[in-house]
Protein backbone atom coordinates (compact mmCIF):
# COMPACT_ATOMS: atom_id res chain seq x y z
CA UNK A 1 207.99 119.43 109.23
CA UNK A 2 207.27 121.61 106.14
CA UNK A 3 209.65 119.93 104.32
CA UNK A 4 207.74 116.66 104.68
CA UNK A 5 204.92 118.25 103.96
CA UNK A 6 206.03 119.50 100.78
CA UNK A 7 207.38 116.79 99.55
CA UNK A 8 203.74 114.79 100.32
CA UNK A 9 202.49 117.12 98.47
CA UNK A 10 205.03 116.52 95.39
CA UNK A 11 204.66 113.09 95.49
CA UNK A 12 200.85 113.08 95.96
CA UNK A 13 198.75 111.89 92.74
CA UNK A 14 196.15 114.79 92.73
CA UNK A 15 199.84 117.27 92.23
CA UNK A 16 200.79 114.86 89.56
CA UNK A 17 197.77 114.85 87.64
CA UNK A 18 197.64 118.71 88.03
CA UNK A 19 200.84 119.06 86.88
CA UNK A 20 200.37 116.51 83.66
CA UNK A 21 197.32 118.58 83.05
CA UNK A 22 198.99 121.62 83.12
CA UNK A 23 201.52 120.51 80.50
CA UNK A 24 199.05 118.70 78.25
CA UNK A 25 197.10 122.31 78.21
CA UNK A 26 200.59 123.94 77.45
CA UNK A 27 201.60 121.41 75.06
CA UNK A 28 198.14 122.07 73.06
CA UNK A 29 197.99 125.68 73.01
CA UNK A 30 201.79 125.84 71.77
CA UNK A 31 201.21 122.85 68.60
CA UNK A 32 197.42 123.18 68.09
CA UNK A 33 196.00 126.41 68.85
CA UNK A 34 195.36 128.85 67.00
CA UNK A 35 196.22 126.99 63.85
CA UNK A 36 199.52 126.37 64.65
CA UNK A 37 201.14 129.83 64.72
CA UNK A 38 203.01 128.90 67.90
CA UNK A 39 204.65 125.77 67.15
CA UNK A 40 207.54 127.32 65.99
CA UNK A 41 208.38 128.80 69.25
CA UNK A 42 210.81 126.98 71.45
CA UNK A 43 208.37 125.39 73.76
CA UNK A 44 210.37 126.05 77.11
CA UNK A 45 210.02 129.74 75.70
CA UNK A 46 206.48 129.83 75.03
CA UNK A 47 205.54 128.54 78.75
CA UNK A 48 208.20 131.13 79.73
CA UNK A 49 206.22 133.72 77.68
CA UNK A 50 202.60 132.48 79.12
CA UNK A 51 204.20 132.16 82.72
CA UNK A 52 205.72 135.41 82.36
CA UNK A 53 202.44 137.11 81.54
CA UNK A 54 201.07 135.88 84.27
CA UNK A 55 203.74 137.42 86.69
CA UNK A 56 203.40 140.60 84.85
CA UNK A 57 200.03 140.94 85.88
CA UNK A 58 200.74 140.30 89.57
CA UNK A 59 204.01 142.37 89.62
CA UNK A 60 202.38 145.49 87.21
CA UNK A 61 199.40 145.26 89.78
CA UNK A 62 202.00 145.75 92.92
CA UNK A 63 203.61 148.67 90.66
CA UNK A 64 200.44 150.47 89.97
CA UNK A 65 199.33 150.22 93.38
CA UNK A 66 202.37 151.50 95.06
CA UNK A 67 202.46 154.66 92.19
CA UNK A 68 198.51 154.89 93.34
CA UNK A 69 199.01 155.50 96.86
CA UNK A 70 202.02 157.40 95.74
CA UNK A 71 205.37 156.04 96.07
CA UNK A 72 207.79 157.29 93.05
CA UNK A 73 208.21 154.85 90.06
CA UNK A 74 211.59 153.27 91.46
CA UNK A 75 210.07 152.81 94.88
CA UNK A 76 206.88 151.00 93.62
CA UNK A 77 209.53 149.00 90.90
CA UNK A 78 211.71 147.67 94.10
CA UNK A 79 208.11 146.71 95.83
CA UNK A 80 207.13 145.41 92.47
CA UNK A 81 210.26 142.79 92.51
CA UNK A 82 210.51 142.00 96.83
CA UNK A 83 206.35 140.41 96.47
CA UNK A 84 207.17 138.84 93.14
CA UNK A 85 210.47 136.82 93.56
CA UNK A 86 209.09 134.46 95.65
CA UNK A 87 205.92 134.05 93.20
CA UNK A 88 208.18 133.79 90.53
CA UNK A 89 209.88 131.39 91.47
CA UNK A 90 207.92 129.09 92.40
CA UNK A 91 205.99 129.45 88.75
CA UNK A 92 209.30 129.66 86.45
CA UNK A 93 211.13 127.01 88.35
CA UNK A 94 208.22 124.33 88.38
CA UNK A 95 206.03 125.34 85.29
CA UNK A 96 208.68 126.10 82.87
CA UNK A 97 211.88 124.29 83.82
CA UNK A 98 210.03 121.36 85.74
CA UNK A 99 212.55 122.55 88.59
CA UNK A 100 211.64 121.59 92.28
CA UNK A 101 214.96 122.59 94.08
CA UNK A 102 214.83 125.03 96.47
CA UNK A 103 218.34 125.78 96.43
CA UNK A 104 218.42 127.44 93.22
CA UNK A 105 216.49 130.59 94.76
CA UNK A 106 219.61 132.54 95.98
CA UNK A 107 220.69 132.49 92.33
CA UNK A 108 217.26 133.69 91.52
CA UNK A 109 217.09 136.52 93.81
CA UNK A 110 220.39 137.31 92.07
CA UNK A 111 219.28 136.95 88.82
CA UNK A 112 216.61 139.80 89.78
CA UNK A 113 218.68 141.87 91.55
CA UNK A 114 220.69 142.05 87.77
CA UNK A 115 217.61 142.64 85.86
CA UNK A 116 216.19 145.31 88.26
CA UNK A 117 219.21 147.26 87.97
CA UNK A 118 218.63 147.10 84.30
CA UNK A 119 214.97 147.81 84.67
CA UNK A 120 215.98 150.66 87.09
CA UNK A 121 218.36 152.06 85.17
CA UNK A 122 216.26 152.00 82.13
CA UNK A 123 212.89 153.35 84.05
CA UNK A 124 214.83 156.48 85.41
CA UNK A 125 215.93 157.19 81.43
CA UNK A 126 212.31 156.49 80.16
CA UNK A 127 210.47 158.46 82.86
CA UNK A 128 212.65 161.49 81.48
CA UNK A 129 209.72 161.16 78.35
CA UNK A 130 206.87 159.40 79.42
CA UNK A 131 205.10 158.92 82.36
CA UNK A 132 205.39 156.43 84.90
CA UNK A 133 202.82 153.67 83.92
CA UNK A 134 203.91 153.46 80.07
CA UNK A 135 207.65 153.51 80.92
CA UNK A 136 207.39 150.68 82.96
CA UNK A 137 205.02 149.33 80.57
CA UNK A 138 207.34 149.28 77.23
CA UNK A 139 209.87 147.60 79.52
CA UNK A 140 208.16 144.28 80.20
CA UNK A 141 209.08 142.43 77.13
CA UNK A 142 212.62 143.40 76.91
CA UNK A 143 213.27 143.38 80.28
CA UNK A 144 211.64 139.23 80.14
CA UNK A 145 213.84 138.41 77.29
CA UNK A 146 217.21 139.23 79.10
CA UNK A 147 215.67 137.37 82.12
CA UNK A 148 214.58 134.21 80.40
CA UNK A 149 218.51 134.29 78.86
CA UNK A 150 219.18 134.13 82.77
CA UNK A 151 217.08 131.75 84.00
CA UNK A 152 217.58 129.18 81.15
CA UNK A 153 221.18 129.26 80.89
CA UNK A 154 222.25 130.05 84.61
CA UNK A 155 219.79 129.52 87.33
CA UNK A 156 217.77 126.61 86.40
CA UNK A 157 220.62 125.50 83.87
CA UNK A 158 220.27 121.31 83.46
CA UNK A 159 223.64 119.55 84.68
């Protein structure tokens, strides 16, 4: 039943034109906006980048609240990555590698289970320095790169 439903709702016009939309806006902001600056930019990447920013925002917020009502930093950073995945997924597999298939989301857990050990590994290290909120804060970007290098290459790969 939800599988039917899904795919009514892929197939329906009002998703199409949504998503056409969506890539038209994505299309202009990377060639035309702001004079140009991003056209350079793999394109994939830049929706990555602009996808990515918007999953930082919903993971950090998970993060900060767990440190707020006062987990530890690793704690909140596992919480941080069980309520994103399945946001994620849905956002980097459709939005940025126009991927539908389902199937690819044990290799995305997977792919997250690799860069929070990384992230991990690196947090426990940084919060040594700093505290909590700016070590997990200087690990965004380079913590995104190595999963974009992931996700491209390996879980949404084109055969």
């Amino acid at each position: 039943m939800l599988v039917n439903i899904k795919n009514t709702i892929l197939k329906s016009t009002a998703y199409k034109k949504f998503e056409a939309v969506l890539s038209y806006c994505f299309h202009y902001i990377h060639k035309k906006m702001f004079f140009g600056i991003f056209k350079n930019i793999d394109e994939q990447f830049f929706k990555f980048l602009f996808v990515g920013a918007l999953n930082t925002v919903v993971g950090y917020g998970i993060y900060a609240l767990f440190i707020l009502i006062g987990c530890i930093a690793n704690i909140a950073l596992f919480f941080q990555y069980i309520f994103g995945i399945l946001w994620n997924f849905k956002t980097t597999g459709v939005i940025v590698f126009k991927n539908h298939e389902n199937k690819l989301l044990f290799k995305f857990i997977l792919s997250y289970v690799f860069t929070f050990t990384i992230n991990s590994i690196l947090l426990y290290f940084i919060n040594q320095f700093l505290n909590a909120y700016i070590s997990q804060a200087i690990l965004i970007l380079p913590v995104a790169m190595i999963s974009f290098v992931i996700m491209k290459f390996w879980v949404f790969k084109k055969r």
